[in-house]
N, C-alpha and C. Protein backbone atom coordinates (compact mmCIF):
# COMPACT_ATOMS: atom_id res chain seq x y z
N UNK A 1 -15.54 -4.84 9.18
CA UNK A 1 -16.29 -5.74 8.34
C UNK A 1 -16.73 -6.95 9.17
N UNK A 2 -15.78 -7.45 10.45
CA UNK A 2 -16.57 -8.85 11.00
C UNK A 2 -17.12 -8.37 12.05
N UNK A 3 -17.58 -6.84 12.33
CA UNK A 3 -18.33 -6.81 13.56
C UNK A 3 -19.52 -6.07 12.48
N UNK A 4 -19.92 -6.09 10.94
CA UNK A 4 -21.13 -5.62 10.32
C UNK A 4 -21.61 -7.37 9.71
N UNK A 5 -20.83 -8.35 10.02
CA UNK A 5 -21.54 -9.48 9.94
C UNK A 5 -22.66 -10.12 10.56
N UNK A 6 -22.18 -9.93 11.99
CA UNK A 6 -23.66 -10.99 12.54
C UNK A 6 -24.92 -10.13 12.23
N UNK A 7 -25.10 -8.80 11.82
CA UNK A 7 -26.31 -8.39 12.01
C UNK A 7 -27.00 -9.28 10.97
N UNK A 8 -26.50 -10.09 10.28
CA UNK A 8 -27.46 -10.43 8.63
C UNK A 8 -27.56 -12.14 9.95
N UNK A 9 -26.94 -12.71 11.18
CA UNK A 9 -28.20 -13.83 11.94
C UNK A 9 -29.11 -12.44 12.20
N UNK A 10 -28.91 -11.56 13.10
CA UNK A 10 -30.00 -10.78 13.69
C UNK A 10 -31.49 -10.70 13.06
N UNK A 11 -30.86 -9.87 11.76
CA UNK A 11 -32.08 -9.52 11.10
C UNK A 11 -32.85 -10.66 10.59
N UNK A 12 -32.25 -12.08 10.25
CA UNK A 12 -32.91 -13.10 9.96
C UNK A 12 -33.43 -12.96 8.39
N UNK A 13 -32.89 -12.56 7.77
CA UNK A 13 -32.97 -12.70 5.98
C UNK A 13 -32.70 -13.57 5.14
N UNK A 14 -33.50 -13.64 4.42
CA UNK A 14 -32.53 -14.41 3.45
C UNK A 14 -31.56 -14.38 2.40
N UNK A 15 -30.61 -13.30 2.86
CA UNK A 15 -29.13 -13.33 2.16
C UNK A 15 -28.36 -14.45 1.94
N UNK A 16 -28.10 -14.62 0.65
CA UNK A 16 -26.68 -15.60 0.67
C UNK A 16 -25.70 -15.44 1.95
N UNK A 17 -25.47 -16.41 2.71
CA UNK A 17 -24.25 -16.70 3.79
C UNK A 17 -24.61 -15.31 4.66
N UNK A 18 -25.98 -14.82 4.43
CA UNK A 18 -26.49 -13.61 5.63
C UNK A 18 -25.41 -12.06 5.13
N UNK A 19 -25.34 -12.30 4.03
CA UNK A 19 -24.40 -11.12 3.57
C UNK A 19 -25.12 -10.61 3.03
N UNK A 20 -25.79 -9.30 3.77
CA UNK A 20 -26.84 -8.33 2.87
C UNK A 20 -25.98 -7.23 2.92
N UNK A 21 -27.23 -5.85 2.46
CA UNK A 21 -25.99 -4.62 2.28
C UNK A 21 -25.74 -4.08 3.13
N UNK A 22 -26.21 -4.43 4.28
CA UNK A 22 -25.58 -3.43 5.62
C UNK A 22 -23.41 -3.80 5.34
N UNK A 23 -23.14 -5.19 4.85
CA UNK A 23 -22.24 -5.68 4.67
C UNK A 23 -21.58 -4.40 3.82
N UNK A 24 -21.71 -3.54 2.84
CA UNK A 24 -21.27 -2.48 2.13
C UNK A 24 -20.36 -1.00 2.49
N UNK A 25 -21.22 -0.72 4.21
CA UNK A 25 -20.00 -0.11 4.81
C UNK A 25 -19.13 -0.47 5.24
N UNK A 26 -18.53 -1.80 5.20
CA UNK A 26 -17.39 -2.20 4.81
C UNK A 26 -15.80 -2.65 4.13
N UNK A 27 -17.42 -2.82 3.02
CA UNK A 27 -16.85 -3.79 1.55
C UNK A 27 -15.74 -2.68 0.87
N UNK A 28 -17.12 -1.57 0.71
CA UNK A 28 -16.39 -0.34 0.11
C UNK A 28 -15.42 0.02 0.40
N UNK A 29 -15.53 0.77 1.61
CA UNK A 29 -13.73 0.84 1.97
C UNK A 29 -12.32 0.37 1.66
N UNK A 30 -12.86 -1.13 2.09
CA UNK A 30 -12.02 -1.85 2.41
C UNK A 30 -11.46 -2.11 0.31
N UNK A 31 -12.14 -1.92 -0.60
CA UNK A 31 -11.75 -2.11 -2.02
C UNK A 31 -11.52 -1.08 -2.69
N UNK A 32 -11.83 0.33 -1.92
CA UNK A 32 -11.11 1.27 -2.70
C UNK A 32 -9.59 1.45 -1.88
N UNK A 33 -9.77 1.35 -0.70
CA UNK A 33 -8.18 0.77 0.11
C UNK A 33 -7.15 -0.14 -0.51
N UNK A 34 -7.74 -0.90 -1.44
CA UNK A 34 -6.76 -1.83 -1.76
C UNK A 34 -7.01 -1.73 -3.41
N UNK A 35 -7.60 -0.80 -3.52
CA UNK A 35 -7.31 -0.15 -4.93
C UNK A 35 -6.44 0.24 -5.07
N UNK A 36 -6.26 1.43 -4.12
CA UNK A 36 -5.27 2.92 -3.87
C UNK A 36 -4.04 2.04 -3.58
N UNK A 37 -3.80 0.91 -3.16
CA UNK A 37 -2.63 0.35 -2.85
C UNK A 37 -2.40 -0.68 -3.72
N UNK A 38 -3.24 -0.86 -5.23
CA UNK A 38 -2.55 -1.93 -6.04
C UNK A 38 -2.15 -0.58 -6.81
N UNK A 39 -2.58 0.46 -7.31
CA UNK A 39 -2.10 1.48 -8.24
C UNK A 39 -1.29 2.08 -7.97
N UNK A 40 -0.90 2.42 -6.25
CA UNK A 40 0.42 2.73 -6.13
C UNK A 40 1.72 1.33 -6.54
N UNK A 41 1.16 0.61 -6.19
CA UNK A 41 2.82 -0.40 -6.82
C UNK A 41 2.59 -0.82 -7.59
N UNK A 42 1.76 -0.23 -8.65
CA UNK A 42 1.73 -0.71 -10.02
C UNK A 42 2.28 0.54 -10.83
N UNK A 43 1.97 1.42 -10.63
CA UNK A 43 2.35 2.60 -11.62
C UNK A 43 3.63 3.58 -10.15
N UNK A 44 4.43 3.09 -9.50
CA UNK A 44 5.27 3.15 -9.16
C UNK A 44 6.51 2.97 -10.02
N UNK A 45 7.49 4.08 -10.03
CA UNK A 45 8.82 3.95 -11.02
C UNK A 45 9.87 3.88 -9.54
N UNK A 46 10.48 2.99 -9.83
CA UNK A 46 12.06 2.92 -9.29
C UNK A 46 13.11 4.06 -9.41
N UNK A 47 13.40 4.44 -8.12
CA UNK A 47 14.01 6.00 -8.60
C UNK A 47 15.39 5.30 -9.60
N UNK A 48 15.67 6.09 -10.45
CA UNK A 48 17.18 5.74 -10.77
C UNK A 48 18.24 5.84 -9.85
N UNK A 49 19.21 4.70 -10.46
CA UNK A 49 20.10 4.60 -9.63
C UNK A 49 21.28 5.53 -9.43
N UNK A 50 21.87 6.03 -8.33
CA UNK A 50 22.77 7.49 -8.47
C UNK A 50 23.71 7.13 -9.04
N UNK A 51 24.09 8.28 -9.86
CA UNK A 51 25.50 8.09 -11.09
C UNK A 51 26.82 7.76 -10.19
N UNK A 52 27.18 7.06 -10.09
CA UNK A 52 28.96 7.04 -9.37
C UNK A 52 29.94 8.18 -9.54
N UNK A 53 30.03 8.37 -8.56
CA UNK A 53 30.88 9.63 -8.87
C UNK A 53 32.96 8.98 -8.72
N UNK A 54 33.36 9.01 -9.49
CA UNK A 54 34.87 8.39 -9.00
C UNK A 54 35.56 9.32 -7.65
N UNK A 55 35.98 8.64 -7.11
CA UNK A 55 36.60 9.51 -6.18
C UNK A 55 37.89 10.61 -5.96
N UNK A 56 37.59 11.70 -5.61
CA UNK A 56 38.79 12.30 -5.88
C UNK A 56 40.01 12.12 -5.54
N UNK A 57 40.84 12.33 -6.47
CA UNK A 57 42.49 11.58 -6.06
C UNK A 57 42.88 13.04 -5.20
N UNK A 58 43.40 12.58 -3.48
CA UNK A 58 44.03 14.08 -3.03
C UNK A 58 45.45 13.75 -3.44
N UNK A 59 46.15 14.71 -3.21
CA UNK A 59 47.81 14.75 -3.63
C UNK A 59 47.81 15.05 -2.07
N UNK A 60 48.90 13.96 -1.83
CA UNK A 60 49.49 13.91 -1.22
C UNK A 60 50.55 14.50 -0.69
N UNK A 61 50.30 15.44 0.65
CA UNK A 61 51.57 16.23 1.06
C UNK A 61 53.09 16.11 1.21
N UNK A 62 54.14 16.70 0.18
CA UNK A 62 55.37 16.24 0.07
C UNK A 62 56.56 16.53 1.58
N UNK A 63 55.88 17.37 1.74
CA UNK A 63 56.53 17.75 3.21
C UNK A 63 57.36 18.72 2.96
N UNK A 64 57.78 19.55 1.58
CA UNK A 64 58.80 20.39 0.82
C UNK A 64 57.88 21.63 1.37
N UNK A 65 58.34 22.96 1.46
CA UNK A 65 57.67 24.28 1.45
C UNK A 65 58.69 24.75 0.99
């Protein structure tokens, strides 16, 4: 996007702030890019959290056979 700027001194137009549409193979991109990345952390779910499992009690060897 700041190397499709200077062409709008080049061409010498009268665009607002020289922002004509050559400016668009940019723009675009760059807002469906940060589309795709507000809708992923917006409609993103938090996995649930894993159930605890208690730990198993071992028995302890009596030393008897």
């Amino acid at each position: 996007m700041i190397g499709l700027y200077p062409i709008g001194f080049v061409a010498e137009t009268s665009y607002p702030l020289n922002f004509g549409p050559w400016m668009l193979g940019g723009l675009i991109p760059l807002f469906i890019g940060l589309a795709l990345l507000i809708t992923y952390f917006v409609i993103r779910k938090d996995a649930p959290p894993a159930p605890e499992v208690p730990p198993e009690e071992v028995a302890e060897p009596t030393g008897d056979r």
